[in-house]
C-alpha atoms as a PDB file:
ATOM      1  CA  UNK A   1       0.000   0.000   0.000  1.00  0.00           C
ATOM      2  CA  UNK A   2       1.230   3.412  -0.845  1.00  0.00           C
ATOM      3  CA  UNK A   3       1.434   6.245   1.628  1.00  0.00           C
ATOM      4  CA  UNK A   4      -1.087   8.202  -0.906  1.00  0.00           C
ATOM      5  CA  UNK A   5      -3.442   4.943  -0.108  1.00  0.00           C
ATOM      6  CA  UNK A   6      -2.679   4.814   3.514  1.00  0.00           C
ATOM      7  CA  UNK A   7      -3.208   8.519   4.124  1.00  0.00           C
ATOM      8  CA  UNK A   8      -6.194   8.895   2.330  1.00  0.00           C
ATOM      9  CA  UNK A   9      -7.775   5.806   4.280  1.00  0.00           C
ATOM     10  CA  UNK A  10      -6.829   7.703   7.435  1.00  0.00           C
ATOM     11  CA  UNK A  11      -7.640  10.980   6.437  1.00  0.00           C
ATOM     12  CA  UNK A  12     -11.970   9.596   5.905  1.00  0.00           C
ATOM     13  CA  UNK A  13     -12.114   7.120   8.313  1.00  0.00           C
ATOM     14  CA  UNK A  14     -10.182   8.814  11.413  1.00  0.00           C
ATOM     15  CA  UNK A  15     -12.675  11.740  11.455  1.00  0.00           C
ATOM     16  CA  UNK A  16     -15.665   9.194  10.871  1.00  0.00           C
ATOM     17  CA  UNK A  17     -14.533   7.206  13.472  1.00  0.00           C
ATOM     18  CA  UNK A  18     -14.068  10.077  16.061  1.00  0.00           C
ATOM     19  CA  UNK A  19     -17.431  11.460  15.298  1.00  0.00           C
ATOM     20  CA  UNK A  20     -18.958   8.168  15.450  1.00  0.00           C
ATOM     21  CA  UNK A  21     -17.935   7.622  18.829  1.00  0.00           C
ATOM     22  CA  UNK A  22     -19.011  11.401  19.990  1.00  0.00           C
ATOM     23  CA  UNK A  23     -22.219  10.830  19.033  1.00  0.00           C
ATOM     24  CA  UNK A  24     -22.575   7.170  20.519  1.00  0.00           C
ATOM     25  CA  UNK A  25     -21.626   9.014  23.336  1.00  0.00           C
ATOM     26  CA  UNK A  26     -24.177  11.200  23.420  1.00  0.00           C
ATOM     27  CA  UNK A  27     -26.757   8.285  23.519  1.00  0.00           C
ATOM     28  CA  UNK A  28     -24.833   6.634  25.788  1.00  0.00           C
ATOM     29  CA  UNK A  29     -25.325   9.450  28.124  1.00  0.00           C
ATOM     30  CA  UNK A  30     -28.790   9.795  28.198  1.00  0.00           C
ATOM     31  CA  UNK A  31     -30.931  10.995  30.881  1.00  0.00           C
ATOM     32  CA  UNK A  32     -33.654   9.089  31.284  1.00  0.00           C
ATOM     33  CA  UNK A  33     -31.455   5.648  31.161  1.00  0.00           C
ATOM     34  CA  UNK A  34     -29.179   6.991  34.052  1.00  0.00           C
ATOM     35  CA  UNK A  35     -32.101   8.706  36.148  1.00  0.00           C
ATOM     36  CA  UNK A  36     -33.745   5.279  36.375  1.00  0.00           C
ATOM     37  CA  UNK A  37     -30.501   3.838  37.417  1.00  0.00           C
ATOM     38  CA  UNK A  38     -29.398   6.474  39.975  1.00  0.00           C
ATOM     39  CA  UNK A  39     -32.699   6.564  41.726  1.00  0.00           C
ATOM     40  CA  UNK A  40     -33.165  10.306  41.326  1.00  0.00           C
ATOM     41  CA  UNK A  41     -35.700  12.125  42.718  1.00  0.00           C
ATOM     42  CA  UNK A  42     -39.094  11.963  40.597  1.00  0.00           C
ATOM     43  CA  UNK A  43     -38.537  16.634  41.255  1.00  0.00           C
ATOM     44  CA  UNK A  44     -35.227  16.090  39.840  1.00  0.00           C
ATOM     45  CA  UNK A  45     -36.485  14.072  36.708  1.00  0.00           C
ATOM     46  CA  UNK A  46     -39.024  16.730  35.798  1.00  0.00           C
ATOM     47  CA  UNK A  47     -36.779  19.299  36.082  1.00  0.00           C
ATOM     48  CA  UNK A  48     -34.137  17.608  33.862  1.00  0.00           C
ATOM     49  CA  UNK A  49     -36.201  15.545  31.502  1.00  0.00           C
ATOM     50  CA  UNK A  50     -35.483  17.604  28.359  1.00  0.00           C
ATOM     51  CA  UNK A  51     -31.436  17.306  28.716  1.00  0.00           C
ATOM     52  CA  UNK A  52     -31.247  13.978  27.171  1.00  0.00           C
ATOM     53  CA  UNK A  53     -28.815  12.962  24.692  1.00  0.00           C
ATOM     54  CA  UNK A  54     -26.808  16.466  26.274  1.00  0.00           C
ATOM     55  CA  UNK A  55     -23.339  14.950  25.868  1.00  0.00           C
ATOM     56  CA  UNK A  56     -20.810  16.973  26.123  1.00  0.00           C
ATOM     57  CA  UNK A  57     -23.330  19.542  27.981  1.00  0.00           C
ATOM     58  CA  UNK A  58     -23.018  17.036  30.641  1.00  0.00           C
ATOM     59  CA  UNK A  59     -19.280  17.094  31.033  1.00  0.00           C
ATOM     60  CA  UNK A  60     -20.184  20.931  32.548  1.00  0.00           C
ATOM     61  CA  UNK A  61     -22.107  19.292  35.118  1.00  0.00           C
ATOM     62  CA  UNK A  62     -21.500  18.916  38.743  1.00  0.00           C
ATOM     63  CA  UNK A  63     -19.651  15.889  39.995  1.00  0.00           C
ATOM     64  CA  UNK A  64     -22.386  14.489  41.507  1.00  0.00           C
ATOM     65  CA  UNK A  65     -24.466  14.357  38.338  1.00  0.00           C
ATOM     66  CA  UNK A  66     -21.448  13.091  35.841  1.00  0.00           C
ATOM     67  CA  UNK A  67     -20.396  10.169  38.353  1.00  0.00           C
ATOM     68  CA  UNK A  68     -24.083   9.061  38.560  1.00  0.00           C
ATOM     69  CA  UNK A  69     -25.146   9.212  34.978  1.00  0.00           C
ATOM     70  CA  UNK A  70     -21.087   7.674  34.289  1.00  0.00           C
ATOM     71  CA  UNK A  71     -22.097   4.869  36.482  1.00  0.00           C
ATOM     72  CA  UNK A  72     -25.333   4.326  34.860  1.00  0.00           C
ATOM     73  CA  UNK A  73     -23.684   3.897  31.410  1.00  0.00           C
ATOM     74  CA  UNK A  74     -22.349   0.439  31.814  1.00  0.00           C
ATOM     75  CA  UNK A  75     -20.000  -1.062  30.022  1.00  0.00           C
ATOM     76  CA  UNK A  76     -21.718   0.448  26.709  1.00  0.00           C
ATOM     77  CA  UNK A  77     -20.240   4.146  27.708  1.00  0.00           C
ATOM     78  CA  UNK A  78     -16.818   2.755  28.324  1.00  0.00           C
ATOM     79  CA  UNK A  79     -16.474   1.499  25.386  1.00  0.00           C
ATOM     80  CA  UNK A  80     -17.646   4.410  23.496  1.00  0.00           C
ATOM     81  CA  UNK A  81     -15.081   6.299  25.497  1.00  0.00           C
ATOM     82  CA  UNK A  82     -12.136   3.508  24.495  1.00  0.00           C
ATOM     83  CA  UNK A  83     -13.279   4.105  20.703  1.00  0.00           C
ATOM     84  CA  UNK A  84     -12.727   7.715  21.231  1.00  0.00           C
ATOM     85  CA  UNK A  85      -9.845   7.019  22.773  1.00  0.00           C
ATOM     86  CA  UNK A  86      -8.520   5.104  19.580  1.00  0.00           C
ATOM     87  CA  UNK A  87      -9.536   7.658  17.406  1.00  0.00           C
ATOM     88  CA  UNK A  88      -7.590  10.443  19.282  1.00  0.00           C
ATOM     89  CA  UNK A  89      -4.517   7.666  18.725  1.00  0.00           C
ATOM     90  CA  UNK A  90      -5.043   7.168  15.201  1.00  0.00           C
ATOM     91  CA  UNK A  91      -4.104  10.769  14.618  1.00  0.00           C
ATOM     92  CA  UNK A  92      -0.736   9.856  14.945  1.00  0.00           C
ATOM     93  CA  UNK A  93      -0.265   8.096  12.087  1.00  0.00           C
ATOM     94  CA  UNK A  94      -2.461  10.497  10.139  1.00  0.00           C
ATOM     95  CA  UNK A  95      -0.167  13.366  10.443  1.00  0.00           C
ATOM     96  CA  UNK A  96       3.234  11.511  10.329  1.00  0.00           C
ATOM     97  CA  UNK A  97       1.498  10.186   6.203  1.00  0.00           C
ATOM     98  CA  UNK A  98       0.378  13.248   5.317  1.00  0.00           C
ATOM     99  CA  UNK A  99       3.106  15.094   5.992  1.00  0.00           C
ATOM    100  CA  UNK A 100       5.265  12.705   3.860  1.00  0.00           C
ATOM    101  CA  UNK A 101       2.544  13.131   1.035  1.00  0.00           C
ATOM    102  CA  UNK A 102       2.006  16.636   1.218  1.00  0.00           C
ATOM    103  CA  UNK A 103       6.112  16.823   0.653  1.00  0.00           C
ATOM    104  CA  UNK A 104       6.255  20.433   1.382  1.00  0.00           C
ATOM    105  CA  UNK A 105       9.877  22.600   2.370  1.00  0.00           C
ATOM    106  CA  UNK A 106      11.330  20.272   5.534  1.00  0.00           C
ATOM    107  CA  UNK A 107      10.463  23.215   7.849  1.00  0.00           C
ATOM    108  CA  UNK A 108       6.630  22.609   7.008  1.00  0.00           C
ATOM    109  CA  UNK A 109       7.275  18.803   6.874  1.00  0.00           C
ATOM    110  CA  UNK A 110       8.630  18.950  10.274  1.00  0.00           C
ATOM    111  CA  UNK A 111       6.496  21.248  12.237  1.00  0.00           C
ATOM    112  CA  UNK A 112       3.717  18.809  10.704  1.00  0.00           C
ATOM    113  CA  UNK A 113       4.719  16.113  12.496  1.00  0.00           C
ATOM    114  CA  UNK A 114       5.827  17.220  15.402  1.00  0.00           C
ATOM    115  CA  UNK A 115       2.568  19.377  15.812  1.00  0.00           C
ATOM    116  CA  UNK A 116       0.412  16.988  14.642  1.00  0.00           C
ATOM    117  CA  UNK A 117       1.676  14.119  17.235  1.00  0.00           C
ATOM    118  CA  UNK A 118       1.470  16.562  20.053  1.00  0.00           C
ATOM    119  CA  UNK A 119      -1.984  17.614  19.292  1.00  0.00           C
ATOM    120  CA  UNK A 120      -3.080  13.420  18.575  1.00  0.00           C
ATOM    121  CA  UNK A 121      -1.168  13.059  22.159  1.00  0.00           C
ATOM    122  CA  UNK A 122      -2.898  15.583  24.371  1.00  0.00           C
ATOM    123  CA  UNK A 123      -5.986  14.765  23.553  1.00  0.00           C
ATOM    124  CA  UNK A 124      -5.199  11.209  24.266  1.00  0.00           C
ATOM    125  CA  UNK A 125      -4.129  11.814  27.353  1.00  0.00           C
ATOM    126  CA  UNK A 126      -7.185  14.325  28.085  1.00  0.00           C
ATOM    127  CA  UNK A 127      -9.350  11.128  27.109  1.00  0.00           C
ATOM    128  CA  UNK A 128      -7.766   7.889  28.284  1.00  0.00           C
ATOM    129  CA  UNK A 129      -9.172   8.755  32.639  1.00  0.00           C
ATOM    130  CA  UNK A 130     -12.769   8.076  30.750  1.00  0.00           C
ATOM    131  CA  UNK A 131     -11.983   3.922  30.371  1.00  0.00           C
ATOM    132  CA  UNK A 132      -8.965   3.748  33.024  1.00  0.00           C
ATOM    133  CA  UNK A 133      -9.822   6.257  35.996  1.00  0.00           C
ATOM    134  CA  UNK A 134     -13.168   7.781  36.007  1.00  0.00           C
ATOM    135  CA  UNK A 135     -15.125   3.786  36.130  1.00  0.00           C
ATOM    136  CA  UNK A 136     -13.128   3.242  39.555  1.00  0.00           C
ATOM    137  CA  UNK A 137     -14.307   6.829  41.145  1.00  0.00           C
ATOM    138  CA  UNK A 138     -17.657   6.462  39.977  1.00  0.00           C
ATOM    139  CA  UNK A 139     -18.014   3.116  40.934  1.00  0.00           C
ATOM    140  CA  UNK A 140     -17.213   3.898  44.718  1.00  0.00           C
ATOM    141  CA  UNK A 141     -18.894   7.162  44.379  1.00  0.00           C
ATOM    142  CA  UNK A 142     -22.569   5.474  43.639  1.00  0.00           C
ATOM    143  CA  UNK A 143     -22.062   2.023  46.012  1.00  0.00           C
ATOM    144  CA  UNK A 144     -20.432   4.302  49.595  1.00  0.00           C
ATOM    145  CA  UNK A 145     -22.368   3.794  52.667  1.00  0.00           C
ATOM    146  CA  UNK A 146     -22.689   4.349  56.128  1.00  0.00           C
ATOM    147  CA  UNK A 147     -21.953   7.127  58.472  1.00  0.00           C
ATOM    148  CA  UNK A 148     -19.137   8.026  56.629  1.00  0.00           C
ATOM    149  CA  UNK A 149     -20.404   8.330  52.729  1.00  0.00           C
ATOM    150  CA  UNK A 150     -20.999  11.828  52.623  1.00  0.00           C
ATOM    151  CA  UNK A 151     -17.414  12.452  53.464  1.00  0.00           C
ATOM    152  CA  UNK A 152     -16.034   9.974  50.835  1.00  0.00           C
ATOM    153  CA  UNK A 153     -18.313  11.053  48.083  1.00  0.00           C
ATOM    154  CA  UNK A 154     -17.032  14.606  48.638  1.00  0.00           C
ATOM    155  CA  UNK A 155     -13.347  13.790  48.508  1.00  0.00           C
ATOM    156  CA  UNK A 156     -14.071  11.786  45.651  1.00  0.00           C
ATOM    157  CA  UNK A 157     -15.862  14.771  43.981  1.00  0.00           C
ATOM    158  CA  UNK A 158     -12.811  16.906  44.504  1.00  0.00           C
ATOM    159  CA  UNK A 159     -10.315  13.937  42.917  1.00  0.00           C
ATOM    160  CA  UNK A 160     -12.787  13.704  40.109  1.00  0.00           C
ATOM    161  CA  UNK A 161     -12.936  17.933  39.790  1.00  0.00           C
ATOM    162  CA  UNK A 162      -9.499  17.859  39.313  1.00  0.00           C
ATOM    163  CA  UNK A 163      -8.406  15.154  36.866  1.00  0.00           C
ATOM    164  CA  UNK A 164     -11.797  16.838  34.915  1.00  0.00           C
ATOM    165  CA  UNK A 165     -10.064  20.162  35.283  1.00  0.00           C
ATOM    166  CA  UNK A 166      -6.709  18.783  34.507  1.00  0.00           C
ATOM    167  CA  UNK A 167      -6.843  16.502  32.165  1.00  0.00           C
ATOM    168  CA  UNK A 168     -10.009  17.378  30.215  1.00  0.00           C
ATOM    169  CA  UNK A 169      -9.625  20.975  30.285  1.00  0.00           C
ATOM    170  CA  UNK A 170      -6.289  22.023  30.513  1.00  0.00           C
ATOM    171  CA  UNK A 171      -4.645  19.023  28.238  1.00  0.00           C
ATOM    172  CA  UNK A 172      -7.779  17.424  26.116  1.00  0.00           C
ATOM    173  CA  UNK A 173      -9.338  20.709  25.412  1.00  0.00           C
ATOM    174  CA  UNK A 174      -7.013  23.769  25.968  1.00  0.00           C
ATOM    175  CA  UNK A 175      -3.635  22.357  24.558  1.00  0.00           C
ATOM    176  CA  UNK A 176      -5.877  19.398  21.873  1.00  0.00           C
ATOM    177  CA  UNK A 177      -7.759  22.816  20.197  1.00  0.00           C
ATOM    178  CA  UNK A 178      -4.093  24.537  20.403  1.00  0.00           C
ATOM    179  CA  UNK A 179      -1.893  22.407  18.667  1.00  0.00           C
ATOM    180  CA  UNK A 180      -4.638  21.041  16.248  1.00  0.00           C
ATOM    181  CA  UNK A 181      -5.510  23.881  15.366  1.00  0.00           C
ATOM    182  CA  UNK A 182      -1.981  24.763  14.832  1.00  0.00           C
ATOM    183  CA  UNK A 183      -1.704  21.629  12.750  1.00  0.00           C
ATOM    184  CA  UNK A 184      -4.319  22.810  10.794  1.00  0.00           C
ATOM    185  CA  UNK A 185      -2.784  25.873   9.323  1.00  0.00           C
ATOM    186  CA  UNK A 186       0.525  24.013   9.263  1.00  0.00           C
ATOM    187  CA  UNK A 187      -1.145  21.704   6.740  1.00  0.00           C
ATOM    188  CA  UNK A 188      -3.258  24.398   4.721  1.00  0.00           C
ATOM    189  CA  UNK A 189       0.361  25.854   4.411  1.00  0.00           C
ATOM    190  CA  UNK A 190       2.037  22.833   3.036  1.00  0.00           C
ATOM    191  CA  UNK A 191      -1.032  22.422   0.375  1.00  0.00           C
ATOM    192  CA  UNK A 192      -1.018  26.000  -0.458  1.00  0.00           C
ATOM    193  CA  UNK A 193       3.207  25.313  -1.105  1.00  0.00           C
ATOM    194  CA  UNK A 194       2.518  22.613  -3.234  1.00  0.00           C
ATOM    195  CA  UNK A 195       0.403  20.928  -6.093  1.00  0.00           C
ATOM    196  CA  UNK A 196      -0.754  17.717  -4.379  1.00  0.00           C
ATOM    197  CA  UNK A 197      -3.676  18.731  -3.510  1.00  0.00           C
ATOM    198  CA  UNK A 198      -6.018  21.806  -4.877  1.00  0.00           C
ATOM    199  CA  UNK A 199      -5.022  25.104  -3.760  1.00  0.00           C
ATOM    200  CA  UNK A 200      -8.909  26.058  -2.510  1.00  0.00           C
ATOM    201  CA  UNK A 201      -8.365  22.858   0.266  1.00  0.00           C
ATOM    202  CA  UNK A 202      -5.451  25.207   1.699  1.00  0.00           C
ATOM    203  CA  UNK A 203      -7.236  28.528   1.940  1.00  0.00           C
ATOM    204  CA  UNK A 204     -10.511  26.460   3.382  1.00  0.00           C
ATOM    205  CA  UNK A 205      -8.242  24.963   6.428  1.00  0.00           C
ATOM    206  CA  UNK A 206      -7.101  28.352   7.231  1.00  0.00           C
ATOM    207  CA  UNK A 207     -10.226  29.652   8.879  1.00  0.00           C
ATOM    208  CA  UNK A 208     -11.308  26.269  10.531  1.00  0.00           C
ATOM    209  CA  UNK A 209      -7.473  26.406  12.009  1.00  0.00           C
ATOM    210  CA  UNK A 210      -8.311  29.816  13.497  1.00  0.00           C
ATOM    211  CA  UNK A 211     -11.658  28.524  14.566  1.00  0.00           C
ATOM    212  CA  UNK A 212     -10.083  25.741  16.489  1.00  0.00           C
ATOM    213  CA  UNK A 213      -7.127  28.440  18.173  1.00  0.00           C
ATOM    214  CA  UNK A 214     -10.443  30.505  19.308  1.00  0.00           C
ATOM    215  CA  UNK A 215     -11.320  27.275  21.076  1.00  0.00           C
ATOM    216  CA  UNK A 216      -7.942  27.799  23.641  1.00  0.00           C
ATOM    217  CA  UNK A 217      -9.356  30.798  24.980  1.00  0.00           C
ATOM    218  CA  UNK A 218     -12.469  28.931  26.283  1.00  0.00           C
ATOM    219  CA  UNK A 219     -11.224  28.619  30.330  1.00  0.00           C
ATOM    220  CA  UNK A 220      -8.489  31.225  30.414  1.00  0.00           C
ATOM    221  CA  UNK A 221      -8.242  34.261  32.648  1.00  0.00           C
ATOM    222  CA  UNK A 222     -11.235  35.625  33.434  1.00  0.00           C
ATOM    223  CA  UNK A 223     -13.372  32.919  31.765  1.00  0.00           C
ATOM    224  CA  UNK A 224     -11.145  30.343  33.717  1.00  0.00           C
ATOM    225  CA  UNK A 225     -14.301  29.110  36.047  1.00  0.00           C
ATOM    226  CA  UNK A 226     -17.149  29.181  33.401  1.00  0.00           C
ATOM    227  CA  UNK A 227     -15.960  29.391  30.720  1.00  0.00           C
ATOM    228  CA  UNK A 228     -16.010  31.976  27.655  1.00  0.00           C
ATOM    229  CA  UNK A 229     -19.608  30.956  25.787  1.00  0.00           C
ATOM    230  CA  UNK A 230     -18.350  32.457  22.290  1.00  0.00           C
ATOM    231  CA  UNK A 231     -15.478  29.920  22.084  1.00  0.00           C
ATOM    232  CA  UNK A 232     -17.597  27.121  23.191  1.00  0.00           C
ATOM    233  CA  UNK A 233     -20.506  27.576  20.586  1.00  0.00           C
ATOM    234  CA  UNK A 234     -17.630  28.135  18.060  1.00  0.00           C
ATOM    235  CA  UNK A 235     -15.415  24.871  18.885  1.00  0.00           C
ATOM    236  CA  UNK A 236     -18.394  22.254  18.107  1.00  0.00           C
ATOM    237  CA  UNK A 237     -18.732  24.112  14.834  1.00  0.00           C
ATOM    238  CA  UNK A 238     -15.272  24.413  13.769  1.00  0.00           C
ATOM    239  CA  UNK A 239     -14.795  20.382  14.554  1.00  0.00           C
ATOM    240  CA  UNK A 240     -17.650  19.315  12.117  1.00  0.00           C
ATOM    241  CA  UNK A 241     -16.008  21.838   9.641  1.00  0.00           C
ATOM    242  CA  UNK A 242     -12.651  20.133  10.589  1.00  0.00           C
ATOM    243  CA  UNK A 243     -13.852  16.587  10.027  1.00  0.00           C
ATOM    244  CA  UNK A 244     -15.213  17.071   6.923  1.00  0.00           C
ATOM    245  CA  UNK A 245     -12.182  19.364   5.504  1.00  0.00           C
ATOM    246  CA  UNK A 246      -9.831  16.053   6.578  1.00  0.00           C
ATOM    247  CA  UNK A 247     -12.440  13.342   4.766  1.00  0.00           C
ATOM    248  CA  UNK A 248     -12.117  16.030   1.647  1.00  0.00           C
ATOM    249  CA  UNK A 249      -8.301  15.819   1.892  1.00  0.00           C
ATOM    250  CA  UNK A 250      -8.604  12.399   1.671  1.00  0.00           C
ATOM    251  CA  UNK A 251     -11.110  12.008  -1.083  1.00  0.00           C
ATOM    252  CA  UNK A 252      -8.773  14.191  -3.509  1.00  0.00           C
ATOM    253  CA  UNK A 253      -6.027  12.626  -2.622  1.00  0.00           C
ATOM    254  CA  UNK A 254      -6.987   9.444  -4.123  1.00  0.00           C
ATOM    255  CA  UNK A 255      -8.408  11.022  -7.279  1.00  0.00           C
END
């Protein structure tokens, strides 16, 4: 198989893959299924019952709410999170191909890669508590009792707050928009530098690359505790536009 081949394979079914799984996920995250299973109040139900199939929404949730409805999922949600996982992974070899197809000036080539495995990397890493870490809190989080369960479920919120904060925010999200959306432009400038691929697939990836740097600025500095709402109605936008600018690269790449 040629790296043309390979890269083009990678190029439609990574970003099919990864948007497969985010929208399994938000099934998999339903309401009503982890209501029944969490024993919620019948107030609480009424007052939520229109937030189904709210994933990520959910993910901005209180501790309390994500463990329970986490822990309601089964084994069906953790493997939606390992696809998602594998996804993020299969980025790796994505950018390392097309990189060697796009053959632009070795500076280009370079950053590319490097970029490109960073980004696929971070947001590995922001993902891979969902199968490994987050099943073992929730787990103890939903079965504590006795006279010391409130106590445990709070410390156990506060270990949870902070691998969220940590590892979804600060690496999956803050650094995974970052350097993709640096490997965005890096890759609109090595097709706009060369005639692999049209010219017009360049100048689209520069504005979705932008897009997905707006996305950084979601949790810093003053927006650090809620977040800035602008960047997070643009981010879910800008990934769709992403996905299907990479299945494009790889449909033309094959022509």
């Amino acid at each position: 198989m040629s790296a043309e081949v390979a890269a083009s394979i990678l190029l439609i079914a990574v970003p099919i893959a990864f948007n497969a799984a985010f929208f399994a996920l938000g099934r998999a995250f339903d309401y009503p299924t982890s209501c029944a299973r969490s024993r919620m109040r019948s107030s609480d139900v009424s007052r939520r019952v229109g937030r189904a199939f709210d994933y990520p929404n959910i993910l901005r949730e209180e501790p309390d709410e994500i463990l329970r409805r986490f822990a309601a999922g089964g084994s069906g949600l953790l493997l939606r999170w390992q696809a998602l996982l594998i996804s993020a992974v299969a980025m790796l070899p994505l950018t390392a191909l097309l990189a060697v197809v796009l053959a632009a000036r070795p500076v280009l080539t370079a950053l590319s890669i490097v970029i490109g495995a960073a980004a696929a990397l971070v947001q590995a890493l922001g993902l891979v508590r969902w199968p490994f870490a987050v099943p073992e809190l929730a787990r103890r989080y939903v079965s504590e009792q006795g006279p010391d369960a409130d106590a445990t479920r709070r410390t156990i919120e506060v270990t949870f707050a902070t691998l969220h904060r940590l590892l979804g925010v600060g690496i999956g999200e803050h650094l995974g928009y970052l350097l993709t959306g640096l490997w965005t432009l890096l890759v609109a400038a090595s097709i706009l530098s060369t005639d692999v691929l049209p010219g017009w697939l360049g100048i689209i990836g520069l504005p979705i690359g932008v897009s997905l740097l707006v996305g950084t600025l979601e949790f810093v500095g003053p927006n650090e505790r809620d977040g800035w709402p602008l960047a997070g109605t643009v981010v879910p936008i800008a990934y769709i536009a992403w996905s299907l600018w990479l299945i494009a690269l790889g449909v033309f790449l094959i022509l």
